[in-house]
N, C-alpha and C. Protein backbone atom coordinates (compact mmCIF):
# COMPACT_ATOMS: atom_id res chain seq x y z
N UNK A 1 54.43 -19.14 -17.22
CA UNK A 1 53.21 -19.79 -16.78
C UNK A 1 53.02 -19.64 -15.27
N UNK A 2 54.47 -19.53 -14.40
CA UNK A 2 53.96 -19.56 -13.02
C UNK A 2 53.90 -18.02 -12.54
N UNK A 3 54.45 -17.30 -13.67
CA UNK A 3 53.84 -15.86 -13.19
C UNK A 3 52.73 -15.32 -13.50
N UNK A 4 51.93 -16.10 -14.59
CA UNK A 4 50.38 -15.98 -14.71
C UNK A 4 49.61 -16.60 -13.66
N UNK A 5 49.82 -17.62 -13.09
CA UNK A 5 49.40 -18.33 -11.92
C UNK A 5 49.28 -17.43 -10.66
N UNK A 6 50.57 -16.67 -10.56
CA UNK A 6 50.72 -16.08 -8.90
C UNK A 6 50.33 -14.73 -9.42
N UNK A 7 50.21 -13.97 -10.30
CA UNK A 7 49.68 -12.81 -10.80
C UNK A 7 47.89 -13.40 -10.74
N UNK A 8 47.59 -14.20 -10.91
CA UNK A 8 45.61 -14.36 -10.94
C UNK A 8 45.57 -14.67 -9.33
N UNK A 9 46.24 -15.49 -8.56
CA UNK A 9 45.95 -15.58 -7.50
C UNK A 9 45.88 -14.38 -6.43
N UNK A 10 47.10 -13.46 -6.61
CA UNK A 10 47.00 -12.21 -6.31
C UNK A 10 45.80 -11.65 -6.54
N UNK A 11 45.49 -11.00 -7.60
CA UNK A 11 44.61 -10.20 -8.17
C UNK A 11 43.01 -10.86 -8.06
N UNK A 12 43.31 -12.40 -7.66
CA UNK A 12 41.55 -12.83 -6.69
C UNK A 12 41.89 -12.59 -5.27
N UNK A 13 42.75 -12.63 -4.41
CA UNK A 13 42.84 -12.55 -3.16
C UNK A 13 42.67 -11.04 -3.12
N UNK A 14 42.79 -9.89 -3.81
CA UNK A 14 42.79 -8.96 -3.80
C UNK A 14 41.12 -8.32 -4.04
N UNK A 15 40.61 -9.00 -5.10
CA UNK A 15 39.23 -8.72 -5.57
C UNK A 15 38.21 -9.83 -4.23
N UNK A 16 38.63 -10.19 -3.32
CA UNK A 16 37.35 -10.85 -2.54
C UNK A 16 37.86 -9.91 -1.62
N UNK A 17 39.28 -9.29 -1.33
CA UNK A 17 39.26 -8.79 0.59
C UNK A 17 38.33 -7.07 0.04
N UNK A 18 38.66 -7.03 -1.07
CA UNK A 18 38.12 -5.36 -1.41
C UNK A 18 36.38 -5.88 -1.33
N UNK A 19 35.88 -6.88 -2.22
CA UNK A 19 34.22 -7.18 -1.97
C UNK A 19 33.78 -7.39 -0.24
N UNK A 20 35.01 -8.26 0.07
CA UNK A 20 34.46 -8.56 1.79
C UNK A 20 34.52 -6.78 2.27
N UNK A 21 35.19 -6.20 2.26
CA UNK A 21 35.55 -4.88 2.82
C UNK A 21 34.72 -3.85 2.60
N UNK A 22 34.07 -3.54 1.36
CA UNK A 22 33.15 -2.93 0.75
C UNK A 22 31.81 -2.93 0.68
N UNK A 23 31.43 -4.46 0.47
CA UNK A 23 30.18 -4.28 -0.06
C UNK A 23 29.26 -5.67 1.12
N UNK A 24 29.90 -5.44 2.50
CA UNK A 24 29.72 -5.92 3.73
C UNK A 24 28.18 -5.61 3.99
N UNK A 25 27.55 -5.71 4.44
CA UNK A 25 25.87 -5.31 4.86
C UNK A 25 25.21 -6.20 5.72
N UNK A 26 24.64 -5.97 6.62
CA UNK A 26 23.51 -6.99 7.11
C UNK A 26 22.33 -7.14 6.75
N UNK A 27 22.34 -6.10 5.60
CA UNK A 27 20.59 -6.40 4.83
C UNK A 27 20.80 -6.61 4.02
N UNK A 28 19.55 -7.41 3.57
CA UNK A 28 19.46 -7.98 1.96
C UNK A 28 18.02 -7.71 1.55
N UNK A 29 17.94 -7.83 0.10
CA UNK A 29 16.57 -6.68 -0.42
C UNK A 29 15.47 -7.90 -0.03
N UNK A 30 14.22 -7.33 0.33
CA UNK A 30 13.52 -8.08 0.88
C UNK A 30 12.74 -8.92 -0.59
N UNK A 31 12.73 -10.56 -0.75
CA UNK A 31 12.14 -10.82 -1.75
C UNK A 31 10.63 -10.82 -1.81
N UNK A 32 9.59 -10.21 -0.61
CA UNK A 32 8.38 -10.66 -1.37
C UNK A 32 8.17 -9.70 -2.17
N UNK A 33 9.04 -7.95 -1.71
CA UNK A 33 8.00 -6.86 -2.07
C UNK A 33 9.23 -6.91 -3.31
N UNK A 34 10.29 -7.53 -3.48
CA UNK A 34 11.13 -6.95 -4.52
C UNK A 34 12.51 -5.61 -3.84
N UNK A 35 12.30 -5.55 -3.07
CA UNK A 35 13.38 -4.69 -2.06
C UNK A 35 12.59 -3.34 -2.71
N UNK A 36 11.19 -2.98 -3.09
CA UNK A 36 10.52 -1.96 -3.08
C UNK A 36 9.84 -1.16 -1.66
N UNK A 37 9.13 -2.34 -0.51
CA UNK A 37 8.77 -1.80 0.15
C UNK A 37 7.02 -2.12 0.43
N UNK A 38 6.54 -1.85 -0.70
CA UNK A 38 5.41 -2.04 -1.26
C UNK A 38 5.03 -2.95 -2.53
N UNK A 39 3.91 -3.40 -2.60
CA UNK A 39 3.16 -4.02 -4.21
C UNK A 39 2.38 -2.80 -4.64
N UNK A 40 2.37 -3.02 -5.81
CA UNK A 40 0.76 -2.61 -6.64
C UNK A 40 -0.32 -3.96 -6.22
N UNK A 41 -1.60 -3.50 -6.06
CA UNK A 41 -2.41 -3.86 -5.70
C UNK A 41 -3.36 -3.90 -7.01
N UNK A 42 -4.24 -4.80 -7.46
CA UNK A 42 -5.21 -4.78 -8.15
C UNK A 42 -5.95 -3.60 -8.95
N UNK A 43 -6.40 -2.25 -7.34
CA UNK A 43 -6.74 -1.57 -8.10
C UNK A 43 -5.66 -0.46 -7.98
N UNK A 44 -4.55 -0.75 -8.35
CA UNK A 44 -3.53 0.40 -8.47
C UNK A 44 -3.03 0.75 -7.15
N UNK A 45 -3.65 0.28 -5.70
CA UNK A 45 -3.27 0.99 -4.93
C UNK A 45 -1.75 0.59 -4.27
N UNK A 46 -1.00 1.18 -3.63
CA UNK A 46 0.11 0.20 -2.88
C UNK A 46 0.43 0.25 -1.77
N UNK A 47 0.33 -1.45 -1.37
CA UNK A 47 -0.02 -1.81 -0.25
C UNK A 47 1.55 -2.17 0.41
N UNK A 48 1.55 -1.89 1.64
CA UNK A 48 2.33 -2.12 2.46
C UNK A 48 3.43 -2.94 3.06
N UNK A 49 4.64 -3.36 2.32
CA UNK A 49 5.01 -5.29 2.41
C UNK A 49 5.02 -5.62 3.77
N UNK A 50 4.46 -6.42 4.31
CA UNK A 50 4.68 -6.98 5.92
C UNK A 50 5.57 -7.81 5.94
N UNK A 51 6.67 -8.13 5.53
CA UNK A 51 7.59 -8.73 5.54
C UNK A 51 8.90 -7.52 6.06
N UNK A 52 8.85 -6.77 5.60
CA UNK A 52 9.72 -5.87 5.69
C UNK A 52 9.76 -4.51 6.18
N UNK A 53 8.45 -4.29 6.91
CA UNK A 53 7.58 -3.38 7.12
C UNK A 53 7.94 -1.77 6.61
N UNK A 54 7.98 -1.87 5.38
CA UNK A 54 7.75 -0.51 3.95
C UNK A 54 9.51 -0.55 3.93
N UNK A 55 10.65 -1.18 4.15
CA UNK A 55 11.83 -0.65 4.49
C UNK A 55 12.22 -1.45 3.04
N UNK A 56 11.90 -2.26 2.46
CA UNK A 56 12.62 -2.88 1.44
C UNK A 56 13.46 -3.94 1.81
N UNK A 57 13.93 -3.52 2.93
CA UNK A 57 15.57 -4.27 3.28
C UNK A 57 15.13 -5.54 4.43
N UNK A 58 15.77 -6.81 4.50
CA UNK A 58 15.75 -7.57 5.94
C UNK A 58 17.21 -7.84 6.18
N UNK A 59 17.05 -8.44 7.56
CA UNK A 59 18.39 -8.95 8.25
C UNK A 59 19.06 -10.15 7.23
N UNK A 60 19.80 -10.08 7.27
CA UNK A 60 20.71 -11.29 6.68
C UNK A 60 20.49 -12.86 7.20
């Protein structure tokens, strides 16, 4: 039982330093346009997100 204990604790201390290490970023997908960039517009056209200006992405 206490080597299932220190075997899961391992193997989470291991799975957050690899997520912190990896998948690190200062952007995050922008929510108005959907991390697209743009909408569809009414008549089909697509318009520009000003939130994110066409990049998809913002600062953290």
């Amino acid at each position: 039982m206490i080597r299932f204990l220190i075997i899961a604790v391992i193997i989470g201390a291991l799975l957050y330093v690899f997520k912190g290490f990896f998948f690190n970023s200062d952007y995050k997908k922008c929510g108005k346009c959907e991390g697209k960039g743009y909408w569809i517009a009414l008549r089909g056209e697509k318009n520009k997100c000003d939130a994110c200006q066409g990049s998809g992405k913002i600062l953290r």
